[in-house]
C-alpha atoms as a PDB file:
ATOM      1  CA  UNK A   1       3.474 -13.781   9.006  1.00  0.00           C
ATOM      2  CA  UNK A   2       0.745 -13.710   6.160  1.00  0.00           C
ATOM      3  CA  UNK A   3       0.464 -10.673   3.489  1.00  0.00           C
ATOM      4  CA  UNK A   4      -2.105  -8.691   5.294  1.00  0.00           C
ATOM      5  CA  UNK A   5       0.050  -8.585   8.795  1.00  0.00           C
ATOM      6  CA  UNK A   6       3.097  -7.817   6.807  1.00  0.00           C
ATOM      7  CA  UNK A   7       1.312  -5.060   5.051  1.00  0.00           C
ATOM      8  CA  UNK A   8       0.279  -3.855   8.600  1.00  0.00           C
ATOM      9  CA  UNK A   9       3.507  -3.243   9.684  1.00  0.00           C
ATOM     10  CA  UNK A  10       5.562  -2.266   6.270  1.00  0.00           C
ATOM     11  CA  UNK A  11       2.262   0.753   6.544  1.00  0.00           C
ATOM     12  CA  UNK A  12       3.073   1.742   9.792  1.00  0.00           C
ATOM     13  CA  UNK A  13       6.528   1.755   9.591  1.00  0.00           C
ATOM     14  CA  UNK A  14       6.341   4.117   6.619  1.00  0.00           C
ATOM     15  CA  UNK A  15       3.796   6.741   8.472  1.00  0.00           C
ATOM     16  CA  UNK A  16       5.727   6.486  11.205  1.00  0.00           C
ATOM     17  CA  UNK A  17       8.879   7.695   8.962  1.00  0.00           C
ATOM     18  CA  UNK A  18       7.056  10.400   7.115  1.00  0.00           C
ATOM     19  CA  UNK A  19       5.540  11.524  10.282  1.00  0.00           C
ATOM     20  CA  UNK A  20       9.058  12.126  12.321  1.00  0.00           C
ATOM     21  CA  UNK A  21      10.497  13.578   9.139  1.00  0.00           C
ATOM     22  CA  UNK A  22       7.520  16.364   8.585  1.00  0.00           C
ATOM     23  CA  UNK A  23       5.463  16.486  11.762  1.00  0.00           C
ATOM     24  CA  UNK A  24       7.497  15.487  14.883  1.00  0.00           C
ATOM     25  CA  UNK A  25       6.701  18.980  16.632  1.00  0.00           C
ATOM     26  CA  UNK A  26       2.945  17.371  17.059  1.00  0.00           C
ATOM     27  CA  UNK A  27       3.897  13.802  17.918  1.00  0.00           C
ATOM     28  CA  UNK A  28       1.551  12.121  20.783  1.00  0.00           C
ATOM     29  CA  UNK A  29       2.495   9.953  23.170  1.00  0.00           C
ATOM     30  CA  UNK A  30       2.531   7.197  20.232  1.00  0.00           C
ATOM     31  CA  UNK A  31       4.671   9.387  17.676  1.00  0.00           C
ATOM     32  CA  UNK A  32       2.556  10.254  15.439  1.00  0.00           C
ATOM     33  CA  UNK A  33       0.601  13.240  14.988  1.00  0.00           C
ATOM     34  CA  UNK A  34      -3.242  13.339  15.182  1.00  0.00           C
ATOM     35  CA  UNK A  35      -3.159  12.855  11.299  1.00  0.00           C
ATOM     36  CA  UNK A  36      -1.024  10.837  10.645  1.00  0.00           C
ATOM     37  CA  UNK A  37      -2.430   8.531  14.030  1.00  0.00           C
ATOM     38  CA  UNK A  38      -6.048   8.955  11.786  1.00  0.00           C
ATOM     39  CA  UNK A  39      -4.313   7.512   8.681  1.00  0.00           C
ATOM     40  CA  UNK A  40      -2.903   5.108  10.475  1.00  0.00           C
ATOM     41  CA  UNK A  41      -6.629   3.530  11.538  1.00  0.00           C
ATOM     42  CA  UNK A  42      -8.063   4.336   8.591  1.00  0.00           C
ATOM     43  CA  UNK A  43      -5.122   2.098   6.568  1.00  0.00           C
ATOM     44  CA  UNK A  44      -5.206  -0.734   8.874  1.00  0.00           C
ATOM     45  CA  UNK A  45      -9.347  -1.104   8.731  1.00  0.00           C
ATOM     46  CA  UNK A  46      -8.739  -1.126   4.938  1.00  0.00           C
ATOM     47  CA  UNK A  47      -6.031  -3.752   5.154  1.00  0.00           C
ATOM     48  CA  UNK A  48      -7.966  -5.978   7.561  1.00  0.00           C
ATOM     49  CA  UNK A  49     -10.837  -5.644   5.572  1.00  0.00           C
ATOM     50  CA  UNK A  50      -9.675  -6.405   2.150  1.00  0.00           C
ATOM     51  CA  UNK A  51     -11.738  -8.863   0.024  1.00  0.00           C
ATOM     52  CA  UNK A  52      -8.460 -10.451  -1.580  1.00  0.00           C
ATOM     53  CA  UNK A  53      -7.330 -11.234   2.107  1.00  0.00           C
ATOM     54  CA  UNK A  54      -3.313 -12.847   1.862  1.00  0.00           C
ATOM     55  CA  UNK A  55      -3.643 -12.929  -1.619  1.00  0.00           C
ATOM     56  CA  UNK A  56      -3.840  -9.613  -1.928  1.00  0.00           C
ATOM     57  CA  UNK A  57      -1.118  -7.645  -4.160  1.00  0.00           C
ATOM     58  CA  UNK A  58       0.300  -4.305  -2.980  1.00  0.00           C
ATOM     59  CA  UNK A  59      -1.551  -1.175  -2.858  1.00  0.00           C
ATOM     60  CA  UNK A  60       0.123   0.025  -5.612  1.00  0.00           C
ATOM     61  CA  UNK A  61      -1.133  -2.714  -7.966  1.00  0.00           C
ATOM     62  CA  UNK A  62      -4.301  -3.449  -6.392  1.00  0.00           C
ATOM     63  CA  UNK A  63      -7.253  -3.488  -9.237  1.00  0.00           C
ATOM     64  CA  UNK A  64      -9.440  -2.062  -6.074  1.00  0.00           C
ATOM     65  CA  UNK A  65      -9.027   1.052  -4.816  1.00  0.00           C
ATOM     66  CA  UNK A  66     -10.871   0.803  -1.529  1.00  0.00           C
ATOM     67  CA  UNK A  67      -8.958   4.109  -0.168  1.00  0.00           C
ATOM     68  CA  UNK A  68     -11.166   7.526  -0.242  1.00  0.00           C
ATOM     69  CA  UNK A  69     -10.073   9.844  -2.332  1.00  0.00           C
ATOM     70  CA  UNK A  70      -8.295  11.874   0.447  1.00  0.00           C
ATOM     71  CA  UNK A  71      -6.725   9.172   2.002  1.00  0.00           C
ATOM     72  CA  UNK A  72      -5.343   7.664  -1.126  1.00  0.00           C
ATOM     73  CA  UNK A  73      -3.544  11.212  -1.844  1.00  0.00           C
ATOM     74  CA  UNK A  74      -1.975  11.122   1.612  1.00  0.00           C
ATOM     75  CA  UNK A  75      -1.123   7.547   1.840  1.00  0.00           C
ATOM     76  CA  UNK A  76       0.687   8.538  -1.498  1.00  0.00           C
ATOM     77  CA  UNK A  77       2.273  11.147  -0.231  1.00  0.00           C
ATOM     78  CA  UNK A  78       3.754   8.710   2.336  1.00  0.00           C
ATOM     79  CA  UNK A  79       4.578   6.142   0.157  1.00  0.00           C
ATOM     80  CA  UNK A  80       5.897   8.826  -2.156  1.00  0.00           C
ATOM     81  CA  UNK A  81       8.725   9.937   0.894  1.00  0.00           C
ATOM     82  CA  UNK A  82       9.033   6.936   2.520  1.00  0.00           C
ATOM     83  CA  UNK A  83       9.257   4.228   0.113  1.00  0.00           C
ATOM     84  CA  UNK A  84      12.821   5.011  -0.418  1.00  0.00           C
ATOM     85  CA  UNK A  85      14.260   5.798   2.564  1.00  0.00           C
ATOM     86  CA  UNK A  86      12.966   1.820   3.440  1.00  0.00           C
ATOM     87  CA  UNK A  87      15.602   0.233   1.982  1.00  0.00           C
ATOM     88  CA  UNK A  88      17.921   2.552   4.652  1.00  0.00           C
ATOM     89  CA  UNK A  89      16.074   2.549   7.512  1.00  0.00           C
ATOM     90  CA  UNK A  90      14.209  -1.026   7.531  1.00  0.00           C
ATOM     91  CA  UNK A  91      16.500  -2.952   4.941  1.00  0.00           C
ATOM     92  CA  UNK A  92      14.417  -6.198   4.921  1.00  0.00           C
ATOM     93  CA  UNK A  93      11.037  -4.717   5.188  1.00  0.00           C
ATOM     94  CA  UNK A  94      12.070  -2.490   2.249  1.00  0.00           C
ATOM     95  CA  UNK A  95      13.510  -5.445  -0.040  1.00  0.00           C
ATOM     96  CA  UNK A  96      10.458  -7.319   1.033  1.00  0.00           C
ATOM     97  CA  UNK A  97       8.210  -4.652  -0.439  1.00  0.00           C
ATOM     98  CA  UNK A  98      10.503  -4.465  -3.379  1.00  0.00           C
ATOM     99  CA  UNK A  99      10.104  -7.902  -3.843  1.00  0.00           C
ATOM    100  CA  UNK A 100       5.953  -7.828  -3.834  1.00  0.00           C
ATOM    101  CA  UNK A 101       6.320  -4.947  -6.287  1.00  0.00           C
ATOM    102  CA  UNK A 102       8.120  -6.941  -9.119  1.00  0.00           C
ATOM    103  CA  UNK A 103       6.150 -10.159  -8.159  1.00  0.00           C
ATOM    104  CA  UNK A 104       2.859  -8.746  -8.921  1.00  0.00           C
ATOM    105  CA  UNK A 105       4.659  -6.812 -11.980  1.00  0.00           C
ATOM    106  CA  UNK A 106       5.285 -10.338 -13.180  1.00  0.00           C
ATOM    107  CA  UNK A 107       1.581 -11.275 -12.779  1.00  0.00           C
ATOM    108  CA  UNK A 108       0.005  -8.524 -14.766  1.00  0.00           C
ATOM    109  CA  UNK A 109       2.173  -9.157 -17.746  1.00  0.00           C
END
């Protein structure tokens, strides 16, 4: 699975948690809410769109910020709740993401 894909899915694995946690009263059929289902899109057009393509480092560390304003502050918000409760719920998705964090730590040094 290259970077972007595995971005794709560590993304929506972490809306999907925030989203249960703080909105489940307004799931859809899907399980997300109508938000979070429009951050959803809007993250995975930015991810299949990046210029850096599997190269790419995470979000967090990315010299582009490609995400609006808005959406940066809620896909913040999600990383913000969700990033550690990844380790519990997905344990190699989490230490995966881990992982990319302290690789492209390395590289900026």
């Amino acid at each position: 699975m290259g970077r972007i894909a595995d971005s794709l899915k560590t993304v929506a694995r972490m809306i999907r948690l925030t989203c249960r946690a703080h909105h489940q009263s307004q799931a859809g059929s899907d399980g997300l809410c109508p938000d979070c289902r429009a951050l959803l899109d809007y993250a995975n057009d930015r991810l299949e769109h990046c210029p850096f393509g599997d190269d790419k480092p995470v979000c967090a560390r990315c010299p582009i910020h490609c995400y609006r304003p808005e959406q940066r502050e809620q896909i913040r918000r999600v990383m913000r709740y969700a990033g550690p409760r990844m380790i519990l719920v997905y344990p190699l998705d989490g230490m995966r993401h881990l992982l990319q964090l302290l690789k492209n730590r390395q590289k900026q040094c």
